[in-house]
C-alpha atoms as a PDB file:
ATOM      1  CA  UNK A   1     108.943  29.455 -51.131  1.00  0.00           C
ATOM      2  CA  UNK A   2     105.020  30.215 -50.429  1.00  0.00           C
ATOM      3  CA  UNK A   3     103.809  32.008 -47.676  1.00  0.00           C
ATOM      4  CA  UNK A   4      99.832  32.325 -47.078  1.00  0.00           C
ATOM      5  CA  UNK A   5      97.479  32.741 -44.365  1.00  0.00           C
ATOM      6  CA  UNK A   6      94.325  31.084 -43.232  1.00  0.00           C
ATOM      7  CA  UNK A   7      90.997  32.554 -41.570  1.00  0.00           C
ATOM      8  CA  UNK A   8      88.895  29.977 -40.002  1.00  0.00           C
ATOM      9  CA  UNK A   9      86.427  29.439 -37.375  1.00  0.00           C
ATOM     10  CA  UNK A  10      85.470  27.447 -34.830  1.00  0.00           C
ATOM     11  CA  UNK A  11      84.320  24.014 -36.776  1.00  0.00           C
ATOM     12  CA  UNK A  12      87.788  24.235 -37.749  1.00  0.00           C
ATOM     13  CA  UNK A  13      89.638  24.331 -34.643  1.00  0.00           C
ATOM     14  CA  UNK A  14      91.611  21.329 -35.332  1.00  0.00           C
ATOM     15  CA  UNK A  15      92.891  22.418 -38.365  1.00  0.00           C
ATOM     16  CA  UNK A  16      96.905  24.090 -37.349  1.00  0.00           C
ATOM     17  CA  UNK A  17      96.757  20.053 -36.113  1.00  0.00           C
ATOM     18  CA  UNK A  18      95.980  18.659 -39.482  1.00  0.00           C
ATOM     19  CA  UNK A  19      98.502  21.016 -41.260  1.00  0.00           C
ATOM     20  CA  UNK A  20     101.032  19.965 -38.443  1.00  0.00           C
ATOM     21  CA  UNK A  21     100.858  16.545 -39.029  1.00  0.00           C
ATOM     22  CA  UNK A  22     100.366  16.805 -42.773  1.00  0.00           C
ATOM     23  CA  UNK A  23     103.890  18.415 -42.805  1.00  0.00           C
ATOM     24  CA  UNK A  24     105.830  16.987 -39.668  1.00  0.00           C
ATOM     25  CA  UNK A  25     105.952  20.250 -38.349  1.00  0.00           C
ATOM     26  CA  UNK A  26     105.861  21.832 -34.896  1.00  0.00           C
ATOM     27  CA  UNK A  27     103.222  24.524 -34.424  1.00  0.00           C
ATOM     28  CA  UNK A  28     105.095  28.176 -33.114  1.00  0.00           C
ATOM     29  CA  UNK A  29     102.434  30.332 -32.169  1.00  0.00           C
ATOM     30  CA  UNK A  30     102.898  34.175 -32.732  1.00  0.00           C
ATOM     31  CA  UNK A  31     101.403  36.934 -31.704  1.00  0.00           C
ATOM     32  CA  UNK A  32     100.015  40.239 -33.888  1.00  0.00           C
ATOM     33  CA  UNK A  33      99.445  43.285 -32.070  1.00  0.00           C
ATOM     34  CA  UNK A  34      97.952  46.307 -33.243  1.00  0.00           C
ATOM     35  CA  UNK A  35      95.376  49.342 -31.854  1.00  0.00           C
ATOM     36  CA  UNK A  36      92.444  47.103 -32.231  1.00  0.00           C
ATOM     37  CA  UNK A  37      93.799  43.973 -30.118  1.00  0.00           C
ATOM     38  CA  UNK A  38      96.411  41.274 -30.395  1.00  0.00           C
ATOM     39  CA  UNK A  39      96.063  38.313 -32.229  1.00  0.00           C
ATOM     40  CA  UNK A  40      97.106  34.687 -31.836  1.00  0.00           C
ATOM     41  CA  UNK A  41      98.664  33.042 -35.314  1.00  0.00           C
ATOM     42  CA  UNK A  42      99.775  29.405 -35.335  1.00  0.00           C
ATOM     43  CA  UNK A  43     102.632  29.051 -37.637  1.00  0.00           C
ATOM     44  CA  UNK A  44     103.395  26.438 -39.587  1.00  0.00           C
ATOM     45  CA  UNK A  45     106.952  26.399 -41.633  1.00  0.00           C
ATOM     46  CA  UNK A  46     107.133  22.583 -43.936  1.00  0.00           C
ATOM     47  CA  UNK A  47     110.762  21.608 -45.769  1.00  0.00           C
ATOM     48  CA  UNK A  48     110.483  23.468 -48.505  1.00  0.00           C
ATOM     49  CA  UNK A  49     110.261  26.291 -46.248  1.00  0.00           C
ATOM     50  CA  UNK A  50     106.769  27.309 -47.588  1.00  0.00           C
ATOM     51  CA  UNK A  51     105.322  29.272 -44.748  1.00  0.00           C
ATOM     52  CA  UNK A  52     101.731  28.650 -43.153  1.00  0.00           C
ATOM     53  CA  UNK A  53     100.003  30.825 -41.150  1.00  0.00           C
ATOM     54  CA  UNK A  54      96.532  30.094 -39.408  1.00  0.00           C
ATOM     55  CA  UNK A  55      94.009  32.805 -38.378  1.00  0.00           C
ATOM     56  CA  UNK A  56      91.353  31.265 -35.691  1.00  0.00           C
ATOM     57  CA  UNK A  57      88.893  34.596 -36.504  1.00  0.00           C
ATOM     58  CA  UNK A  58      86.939  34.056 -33.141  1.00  0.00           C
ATOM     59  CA  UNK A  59      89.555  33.970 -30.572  1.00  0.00           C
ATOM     60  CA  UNK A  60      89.903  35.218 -27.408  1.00  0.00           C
ATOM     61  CA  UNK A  61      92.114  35.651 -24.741  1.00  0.00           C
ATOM     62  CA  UNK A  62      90.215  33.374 -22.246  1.00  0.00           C
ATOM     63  CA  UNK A  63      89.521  30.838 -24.828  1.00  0.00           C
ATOM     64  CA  UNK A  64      86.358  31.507 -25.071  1.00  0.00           C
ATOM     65  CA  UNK A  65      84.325  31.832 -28.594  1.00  0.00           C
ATOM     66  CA  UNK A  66      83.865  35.212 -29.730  1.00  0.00           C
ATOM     67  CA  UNK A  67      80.837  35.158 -30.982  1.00  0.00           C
ATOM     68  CA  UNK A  68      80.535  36.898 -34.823  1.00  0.00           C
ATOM     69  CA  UNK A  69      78.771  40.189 -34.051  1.00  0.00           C
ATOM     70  CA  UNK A  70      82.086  40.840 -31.304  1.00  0.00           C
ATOM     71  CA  UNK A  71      84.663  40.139 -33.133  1.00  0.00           C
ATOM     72  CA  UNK A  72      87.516  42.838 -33.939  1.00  0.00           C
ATOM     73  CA  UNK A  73      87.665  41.465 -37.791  1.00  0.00           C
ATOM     74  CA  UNK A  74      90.371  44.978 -38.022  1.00  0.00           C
ATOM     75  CA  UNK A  75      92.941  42.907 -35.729  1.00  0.00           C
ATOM     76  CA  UNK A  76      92.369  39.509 -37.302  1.00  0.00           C
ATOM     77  CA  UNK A  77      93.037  40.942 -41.284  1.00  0.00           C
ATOM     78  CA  UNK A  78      96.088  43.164 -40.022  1.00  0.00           C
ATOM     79  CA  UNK A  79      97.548  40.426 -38.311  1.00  0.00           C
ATOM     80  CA  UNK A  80      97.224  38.256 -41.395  1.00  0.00           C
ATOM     81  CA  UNK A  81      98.822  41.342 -43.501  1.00  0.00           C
ATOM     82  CA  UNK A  82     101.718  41.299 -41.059  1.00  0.00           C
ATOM     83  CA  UNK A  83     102.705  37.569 -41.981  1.00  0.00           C
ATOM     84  CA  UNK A  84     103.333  39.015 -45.260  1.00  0.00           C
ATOM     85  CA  UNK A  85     101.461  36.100 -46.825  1.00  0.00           C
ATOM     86  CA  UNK A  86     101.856  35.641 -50.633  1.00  0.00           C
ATOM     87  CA  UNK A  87      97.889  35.331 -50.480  1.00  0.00           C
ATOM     88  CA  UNK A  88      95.008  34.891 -47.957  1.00  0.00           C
ATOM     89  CA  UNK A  89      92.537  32.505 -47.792  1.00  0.00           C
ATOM     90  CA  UNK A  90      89.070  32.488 -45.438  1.00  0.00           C
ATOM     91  CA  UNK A  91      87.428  29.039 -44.349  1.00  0.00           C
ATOM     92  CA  UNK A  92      83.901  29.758 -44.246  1.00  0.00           C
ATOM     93  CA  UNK A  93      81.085  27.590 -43.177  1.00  0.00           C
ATOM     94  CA  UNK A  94      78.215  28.658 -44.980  1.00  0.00           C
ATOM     95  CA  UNK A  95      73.918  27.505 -44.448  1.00  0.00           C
ATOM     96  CA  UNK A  96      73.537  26.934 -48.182  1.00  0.00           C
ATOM     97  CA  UNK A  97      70.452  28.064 -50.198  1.00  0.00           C
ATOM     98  CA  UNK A  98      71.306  25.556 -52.973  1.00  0.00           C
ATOM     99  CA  UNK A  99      70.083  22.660 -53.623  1.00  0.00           C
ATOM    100  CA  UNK A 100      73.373  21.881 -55.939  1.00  0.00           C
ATOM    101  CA  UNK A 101      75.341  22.572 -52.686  1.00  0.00           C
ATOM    102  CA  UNK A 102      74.899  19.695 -50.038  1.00  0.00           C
ATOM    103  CA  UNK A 103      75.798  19.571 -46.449  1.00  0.00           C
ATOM    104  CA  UNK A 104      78.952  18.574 -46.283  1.00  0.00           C
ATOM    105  CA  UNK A 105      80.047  19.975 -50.018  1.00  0.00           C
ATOM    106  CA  UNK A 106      83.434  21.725 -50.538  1.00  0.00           C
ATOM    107  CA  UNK A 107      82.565  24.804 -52.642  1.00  0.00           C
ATOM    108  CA  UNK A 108      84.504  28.405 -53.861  1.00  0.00           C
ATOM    109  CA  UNK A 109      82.826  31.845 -53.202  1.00  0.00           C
ATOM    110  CA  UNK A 110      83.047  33.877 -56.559  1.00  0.00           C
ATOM    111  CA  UNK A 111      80.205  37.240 -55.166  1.00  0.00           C
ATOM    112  CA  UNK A 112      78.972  38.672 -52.155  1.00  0.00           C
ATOM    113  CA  UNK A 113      76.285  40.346 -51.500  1.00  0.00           C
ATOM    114  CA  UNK A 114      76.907  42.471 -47.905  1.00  0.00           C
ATOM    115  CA  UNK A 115      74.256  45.272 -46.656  1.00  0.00           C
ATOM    116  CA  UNK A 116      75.381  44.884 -43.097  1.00  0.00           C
ATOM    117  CA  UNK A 117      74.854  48.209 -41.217  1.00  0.00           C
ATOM    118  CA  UNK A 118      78.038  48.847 -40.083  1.00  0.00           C
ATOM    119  CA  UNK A 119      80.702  48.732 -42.846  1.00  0.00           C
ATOM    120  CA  UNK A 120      84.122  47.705 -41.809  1.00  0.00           C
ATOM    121  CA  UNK A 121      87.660  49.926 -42.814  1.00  0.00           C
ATOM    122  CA  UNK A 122      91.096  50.314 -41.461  1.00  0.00           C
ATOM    123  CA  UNK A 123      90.935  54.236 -42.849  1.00  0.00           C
ATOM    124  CA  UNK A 124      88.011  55.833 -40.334  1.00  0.00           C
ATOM    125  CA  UNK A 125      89.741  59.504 -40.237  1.00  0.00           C
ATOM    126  CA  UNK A 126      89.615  60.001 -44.100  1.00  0.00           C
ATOM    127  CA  UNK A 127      87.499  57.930 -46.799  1.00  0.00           C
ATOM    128  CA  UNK A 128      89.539  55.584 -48.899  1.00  0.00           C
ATOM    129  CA  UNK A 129      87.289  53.926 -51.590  1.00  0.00           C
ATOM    130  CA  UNK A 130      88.904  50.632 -52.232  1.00  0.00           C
ATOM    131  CA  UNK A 131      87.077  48.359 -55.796  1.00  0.00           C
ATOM    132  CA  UNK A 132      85.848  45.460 -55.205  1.00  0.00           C
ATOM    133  CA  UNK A 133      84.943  44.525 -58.730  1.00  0.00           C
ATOM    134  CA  UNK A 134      86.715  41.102 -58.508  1.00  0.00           C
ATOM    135  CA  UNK A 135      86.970  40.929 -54.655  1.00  0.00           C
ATOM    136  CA  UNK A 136      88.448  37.531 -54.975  1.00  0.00           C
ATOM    137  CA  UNK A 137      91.440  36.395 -56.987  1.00  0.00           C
ATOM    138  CA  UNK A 138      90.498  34.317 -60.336  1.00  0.00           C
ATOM    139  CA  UNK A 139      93.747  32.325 -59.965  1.00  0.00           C
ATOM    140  CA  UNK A 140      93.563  31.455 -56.923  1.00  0.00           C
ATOM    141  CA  UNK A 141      89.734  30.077 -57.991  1.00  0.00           C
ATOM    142  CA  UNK A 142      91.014  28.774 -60.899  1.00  0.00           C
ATOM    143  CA  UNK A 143      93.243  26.711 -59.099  1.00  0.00           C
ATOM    144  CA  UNK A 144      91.137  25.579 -55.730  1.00  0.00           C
ATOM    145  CA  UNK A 145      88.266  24.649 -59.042  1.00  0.00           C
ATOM    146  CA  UNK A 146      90.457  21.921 -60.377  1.00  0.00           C
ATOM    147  CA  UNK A 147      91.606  21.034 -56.764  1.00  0.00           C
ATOM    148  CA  UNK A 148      88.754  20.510 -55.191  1.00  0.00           C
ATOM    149  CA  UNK A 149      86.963  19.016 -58.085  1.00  0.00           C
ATOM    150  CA  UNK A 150      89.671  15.920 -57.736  1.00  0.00           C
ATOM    151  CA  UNK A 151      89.226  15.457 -54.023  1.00  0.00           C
ATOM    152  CA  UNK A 152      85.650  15.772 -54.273  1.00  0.00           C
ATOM    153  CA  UNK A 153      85.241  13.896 -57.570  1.00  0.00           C
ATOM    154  CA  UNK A 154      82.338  15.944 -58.947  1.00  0.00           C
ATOM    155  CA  UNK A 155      81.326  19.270 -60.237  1.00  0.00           C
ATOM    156  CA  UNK A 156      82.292  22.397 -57.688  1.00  0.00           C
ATOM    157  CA  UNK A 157      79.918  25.031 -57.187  1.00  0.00           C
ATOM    158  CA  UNK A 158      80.871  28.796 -57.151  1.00  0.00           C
ATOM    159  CA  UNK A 159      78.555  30.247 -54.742  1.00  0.00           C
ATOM    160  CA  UNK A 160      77.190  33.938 -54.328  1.00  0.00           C
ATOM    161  CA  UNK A 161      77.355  34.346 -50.281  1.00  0.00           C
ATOM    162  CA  UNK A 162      75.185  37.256 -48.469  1.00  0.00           C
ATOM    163  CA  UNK A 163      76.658  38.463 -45.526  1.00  0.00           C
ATOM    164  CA  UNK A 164      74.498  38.458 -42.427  1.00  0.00           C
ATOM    165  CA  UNK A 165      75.599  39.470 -38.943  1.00  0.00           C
ATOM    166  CA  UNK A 166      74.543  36.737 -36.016  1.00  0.00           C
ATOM    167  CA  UNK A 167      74.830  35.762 -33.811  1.00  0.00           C
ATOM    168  CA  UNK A 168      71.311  34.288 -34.544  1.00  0.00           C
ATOM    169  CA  UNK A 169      70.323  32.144 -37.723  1.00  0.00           C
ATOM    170  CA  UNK A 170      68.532  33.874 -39.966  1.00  0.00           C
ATOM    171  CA  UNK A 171      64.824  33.744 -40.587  1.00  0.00           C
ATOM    172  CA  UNK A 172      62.769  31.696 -43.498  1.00  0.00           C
ATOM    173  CA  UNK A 173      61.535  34.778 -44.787  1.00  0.00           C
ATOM    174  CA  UNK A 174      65.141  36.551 -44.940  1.00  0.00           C
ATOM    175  CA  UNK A 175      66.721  33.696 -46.379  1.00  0.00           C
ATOM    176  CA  UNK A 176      63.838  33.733 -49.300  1.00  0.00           C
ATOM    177  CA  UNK A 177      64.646  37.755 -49.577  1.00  0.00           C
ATOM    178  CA  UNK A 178      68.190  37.121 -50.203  1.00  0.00           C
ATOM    179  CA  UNK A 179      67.539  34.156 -52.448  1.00  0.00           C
ATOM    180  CA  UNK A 180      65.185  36.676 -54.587  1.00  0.00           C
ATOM    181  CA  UNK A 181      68.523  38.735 -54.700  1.00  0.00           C
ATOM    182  CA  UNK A 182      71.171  36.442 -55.945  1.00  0.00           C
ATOM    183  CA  UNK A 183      72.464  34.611 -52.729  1.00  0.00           C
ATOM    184  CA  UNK A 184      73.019  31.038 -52.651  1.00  0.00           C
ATOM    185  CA  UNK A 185      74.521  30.998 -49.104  1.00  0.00           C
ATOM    186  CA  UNK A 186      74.434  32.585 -45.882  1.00  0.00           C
ATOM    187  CA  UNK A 187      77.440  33.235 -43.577  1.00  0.00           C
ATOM    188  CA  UNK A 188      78.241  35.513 -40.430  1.00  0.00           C
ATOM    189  CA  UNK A 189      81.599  36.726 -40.949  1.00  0.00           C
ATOM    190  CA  UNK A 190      82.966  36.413 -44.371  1.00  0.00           C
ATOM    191  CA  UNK A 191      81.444  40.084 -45.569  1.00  0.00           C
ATOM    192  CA  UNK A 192      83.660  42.448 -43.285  1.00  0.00           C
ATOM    193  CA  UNK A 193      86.602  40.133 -44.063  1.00  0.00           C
ATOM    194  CA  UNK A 194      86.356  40.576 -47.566  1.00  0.00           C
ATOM    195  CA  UNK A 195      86.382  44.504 -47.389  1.00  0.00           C
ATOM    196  CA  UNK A 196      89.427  44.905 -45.086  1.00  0.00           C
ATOM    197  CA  UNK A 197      90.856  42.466 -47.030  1.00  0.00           C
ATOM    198  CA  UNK A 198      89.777  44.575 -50.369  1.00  0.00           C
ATOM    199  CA  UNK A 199      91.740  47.670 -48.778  1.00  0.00           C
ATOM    200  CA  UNK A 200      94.955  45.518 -48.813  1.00  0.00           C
ATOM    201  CA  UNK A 201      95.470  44.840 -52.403  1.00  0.00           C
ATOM    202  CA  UNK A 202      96.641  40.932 -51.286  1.00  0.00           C
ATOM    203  CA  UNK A 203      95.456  38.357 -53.348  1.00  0.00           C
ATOM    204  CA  UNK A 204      92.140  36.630 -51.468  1.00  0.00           C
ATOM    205  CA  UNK A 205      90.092  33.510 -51.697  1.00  0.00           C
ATOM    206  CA  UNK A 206      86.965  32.421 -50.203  1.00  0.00           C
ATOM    207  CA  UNK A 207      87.054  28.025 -49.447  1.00  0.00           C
ATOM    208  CA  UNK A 208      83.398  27.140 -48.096  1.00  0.00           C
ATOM    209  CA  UNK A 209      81.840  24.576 -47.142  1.00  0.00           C
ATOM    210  CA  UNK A 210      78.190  23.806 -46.349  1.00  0.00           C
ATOM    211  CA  UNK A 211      77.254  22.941 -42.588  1.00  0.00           C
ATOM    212  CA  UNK A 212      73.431  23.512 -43.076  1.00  0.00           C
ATOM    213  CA  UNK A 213      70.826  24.103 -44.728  1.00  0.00           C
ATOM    214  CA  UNK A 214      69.868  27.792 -44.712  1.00  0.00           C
ATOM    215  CA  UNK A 215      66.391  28.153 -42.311  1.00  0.00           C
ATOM    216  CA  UNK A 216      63.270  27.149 -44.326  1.00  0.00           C
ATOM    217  CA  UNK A 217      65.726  25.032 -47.311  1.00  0.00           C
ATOM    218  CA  UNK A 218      66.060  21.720 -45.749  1.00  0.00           C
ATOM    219  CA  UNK A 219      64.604  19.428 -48.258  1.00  0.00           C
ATOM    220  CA  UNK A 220      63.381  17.262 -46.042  1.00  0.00           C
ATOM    221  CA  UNK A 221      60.897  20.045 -44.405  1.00  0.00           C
ATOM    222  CA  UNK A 222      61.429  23.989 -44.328  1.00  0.00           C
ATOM    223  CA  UNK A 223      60.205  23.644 -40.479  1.00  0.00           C
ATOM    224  CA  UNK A 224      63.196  21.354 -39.587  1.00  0.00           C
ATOM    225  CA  UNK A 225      65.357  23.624 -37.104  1.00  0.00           C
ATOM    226  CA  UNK A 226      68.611  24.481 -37.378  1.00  0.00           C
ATOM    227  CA  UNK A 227      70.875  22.715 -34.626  1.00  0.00           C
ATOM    228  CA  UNK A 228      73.946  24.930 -33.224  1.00  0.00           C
ATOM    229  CA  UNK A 229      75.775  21.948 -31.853  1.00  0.00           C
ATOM    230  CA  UNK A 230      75.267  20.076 -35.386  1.00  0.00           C
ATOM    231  CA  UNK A 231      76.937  23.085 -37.254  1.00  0.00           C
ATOM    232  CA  UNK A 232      79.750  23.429 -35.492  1.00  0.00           C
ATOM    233  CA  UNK A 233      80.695  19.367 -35.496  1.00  0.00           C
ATOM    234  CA  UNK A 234      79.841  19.745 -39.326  1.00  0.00           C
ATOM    235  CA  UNK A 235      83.552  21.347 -39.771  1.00  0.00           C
ATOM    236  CA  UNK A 236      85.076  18.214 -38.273  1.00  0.00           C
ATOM    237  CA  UNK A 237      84.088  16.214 -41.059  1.00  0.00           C
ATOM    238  CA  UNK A 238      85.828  17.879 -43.291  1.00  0.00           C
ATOM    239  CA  UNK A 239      88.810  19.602 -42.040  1.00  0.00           C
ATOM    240  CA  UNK A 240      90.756  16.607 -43.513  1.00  0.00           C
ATOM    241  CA  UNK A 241      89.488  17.614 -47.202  1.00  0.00           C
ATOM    242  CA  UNK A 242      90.359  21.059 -46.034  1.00  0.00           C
ATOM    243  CA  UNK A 243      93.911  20.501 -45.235  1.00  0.00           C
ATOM    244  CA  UNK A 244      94.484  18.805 -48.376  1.00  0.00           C
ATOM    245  CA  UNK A 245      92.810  21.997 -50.568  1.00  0.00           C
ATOM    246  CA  UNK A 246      95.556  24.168 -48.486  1.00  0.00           C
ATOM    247  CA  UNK A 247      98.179  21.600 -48.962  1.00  0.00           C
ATOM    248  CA  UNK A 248      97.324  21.046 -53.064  1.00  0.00           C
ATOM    249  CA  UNK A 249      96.775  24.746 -53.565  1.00  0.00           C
ATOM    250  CA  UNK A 250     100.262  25.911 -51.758  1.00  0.00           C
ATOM    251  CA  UNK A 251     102.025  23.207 -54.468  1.00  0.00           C
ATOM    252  CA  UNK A 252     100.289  25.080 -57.147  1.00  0.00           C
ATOM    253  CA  UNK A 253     102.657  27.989 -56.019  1.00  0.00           C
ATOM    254  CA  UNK A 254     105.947  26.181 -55.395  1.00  0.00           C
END
């Protein structure tokens, strides 16, 4: 019996559906509450009794979208603690830097690179120093490499991701900075994820996948724009690959 929990966002709001139907399963939504806010989790149980718990990160309680620079990432990664997963994985579209890592590519994040301002913590009152040496668990990537390798049927990239905070897209000339530092991919909310996560000691995983170009990468002219609407529908496309990653992976476990 395997119990993990999913983080994703808003391209992937179909995705307790595709698990649903990919087991025969009623969805039973729960709710996590804690001092910084309570959290909806769709929960998923299949007939092995393997245990699925989904995360939408920018919830809200009007049904709105948070947007990335709101959101109470504390609540969202001690709800998923309180499933008592076996391990956690984050969804994560990414703009990608690389031109080995297409729109539309299924990839694994293996670095991070996160200077963000404010750094995120569950322990405020008194300093704990968690590592984050291997901040995501080689198994785990070990496992979603062969896995996604067969459903994509071609090499899978292990991506560096720098953390930046949004709401807006990023600029040409901050996308070339981070390049010039080691980042291969941009994303909005997968930095303060990883840290609380870090401070947990539960095995973690990254799953991206490329909606965009990063600003200023688009091969076909760095002055093409970067379309909101586009993004978002981008995760629609592939939620179906998705669900299969989370369905191969949790078999790797049984």
């Amino acid at each position: 019996m395997v119990r993990v929990c999913i983080l994703y966002g808003t391209g992937l709001s179909n995705l307790p559906n595709f698990i649903s139907k990919l087991y025969d399963s009623e969805i039973n939504v729960l709710r996590s509450h804690s001092k910084w806010g309570d959290v909806p989790i769709s929960a998923i149980n299949d007939s092995s009794n393997n245990s699925i718990f989904m995360i939408h990160r920018h919830h809200s309680d009007d049904g709105s979208v948070t947007p990335p620079h709101l959101i109470e990432h504390r609540a969202n990664i001690h709800a998923s603690s309180s499933t008592n997963s076996d391990f956690i994985i984050s969804i994560n579209s990414i703009g990608s830097l690389s031109s080995k890592f297409l729109p539309g590519d299924i990839g694994i994040t293996i670095d991070m690179i996160d200077f963000s301002e404010y750094s995120w913590s569950f322990h405020d009152a008194s300093a704990v120093h968690s590592d984050r040496t291997s901040i995501f668990d080689q198994q785990i990537i070990n496992n979603l490499e062969i896995i996604i390798e067969n459903i994509q049927q071609k090499c899978v990239q292990k991506i560096i991701v720098a953390q930046c905070n949004g709401p807006q897209f990023e600029s040409p000339a901050e996308i070339n900075a981070l390049g010039k530092m080691g980042a291969e991919a941009v994303n909005m909310t997968l930095g303060p994820e990883s840290r609380l996560i870090s401070e947990l000691s539960i095995p973690y995983a990254s799953i991206i996948y490329s909606a965009n170009w990063a600003s200023g990468r688009n091969p076909n002219g760095n002055s093409i724009t970067i379309d909101h609407d586009e993004v978002e529908k981008s995760g629609s496309f592939i939620v179906g690959n998705i669900s299969k990653c989370i369905d191969l992976l949790i078999n790797q476990y049984v």
